[in-house]
Protein backbone atom coordinates (compact mmCIF):
# COMPACT_ATOMS: atom_id res chain seq x y z
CA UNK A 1 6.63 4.05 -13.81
CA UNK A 2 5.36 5.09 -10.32
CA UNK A 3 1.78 5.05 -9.01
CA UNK A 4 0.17 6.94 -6.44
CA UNK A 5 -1.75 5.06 -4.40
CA UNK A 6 -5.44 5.71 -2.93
CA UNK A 7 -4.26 5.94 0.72
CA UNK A 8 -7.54 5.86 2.19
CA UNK A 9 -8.32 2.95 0.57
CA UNK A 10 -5.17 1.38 1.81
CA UNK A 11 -5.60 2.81 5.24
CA UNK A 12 -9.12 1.23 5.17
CA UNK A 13 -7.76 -2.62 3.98
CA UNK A 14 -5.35 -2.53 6.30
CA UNK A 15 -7.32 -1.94 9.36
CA UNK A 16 -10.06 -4.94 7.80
CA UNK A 17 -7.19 -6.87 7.96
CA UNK A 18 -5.98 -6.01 11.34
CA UNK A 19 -2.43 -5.24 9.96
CA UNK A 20 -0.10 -2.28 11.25
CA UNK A 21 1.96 -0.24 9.50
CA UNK A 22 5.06 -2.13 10.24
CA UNK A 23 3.67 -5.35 9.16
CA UNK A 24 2.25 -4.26 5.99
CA UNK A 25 5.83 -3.06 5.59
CA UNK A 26 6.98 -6.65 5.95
CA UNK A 27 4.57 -8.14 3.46
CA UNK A 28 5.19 -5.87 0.62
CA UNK A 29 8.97 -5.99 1.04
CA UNK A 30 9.50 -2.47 2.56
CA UNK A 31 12.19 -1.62 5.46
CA UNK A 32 10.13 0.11 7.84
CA UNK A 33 6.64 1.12 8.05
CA UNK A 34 7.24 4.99 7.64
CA UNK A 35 7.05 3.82 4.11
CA UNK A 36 3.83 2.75 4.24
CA UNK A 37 2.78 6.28 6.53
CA UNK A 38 3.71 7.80 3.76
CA UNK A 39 1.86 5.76 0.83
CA UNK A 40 -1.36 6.62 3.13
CA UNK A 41 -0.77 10.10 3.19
CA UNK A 42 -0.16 10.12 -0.25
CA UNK A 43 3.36 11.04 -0.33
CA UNK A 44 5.00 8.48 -1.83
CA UNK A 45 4.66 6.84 -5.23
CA UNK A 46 4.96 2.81 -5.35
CA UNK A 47 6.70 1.08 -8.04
CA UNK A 48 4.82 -1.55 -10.03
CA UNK A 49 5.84 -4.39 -8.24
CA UNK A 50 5.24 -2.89 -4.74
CA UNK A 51 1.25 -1.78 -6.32
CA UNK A 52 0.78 -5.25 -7.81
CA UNK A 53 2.37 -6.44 -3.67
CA UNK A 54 -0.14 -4.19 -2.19
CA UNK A 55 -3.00 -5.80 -3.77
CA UNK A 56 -1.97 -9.46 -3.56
CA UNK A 57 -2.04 -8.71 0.09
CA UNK A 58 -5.54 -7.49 0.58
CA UNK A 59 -6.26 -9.89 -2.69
CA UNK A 60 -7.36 -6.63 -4.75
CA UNK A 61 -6.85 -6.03 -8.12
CA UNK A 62 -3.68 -2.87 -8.81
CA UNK A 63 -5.52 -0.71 -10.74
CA UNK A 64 -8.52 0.01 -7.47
CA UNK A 65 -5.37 1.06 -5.41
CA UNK A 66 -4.44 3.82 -7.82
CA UNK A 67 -5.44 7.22 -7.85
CA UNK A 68 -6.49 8.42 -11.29
């Protein structure tokens, strides 16, 4: 199943954390951080394991990152 993510909200926890695109990219397992662009502009679905990534990094729980 894919998840759309809330990409201001990730947008936002990113920039608390003082992380860019490329290293957020890094964390969550990603190639490049045009992946991550995209997650923020809503254009990309994640995979469960990349949502439950996203929120162990900014120590969330998955289900606030997803749009409903």
């Amino acid at each position: 199943m894919k998840y759309m993510v809330k990409g201001k909200e990730l947008t936002n926890l990113r920039r608390r954390k003082n992380l860019s695109q490329d290293q957020l990219a890094t964390l969550v397992g990603f190639v490049g951080p045009s992946s991550i662009g995209r997650i923020e502009k809503g254009t990309r679905p994640v995979d469960r394991e990349k949502l439950e990534k996203l929120a162990n990094v900014f120590g969330v729980s998955p289900d606030s990152l997803v749009e409903i």
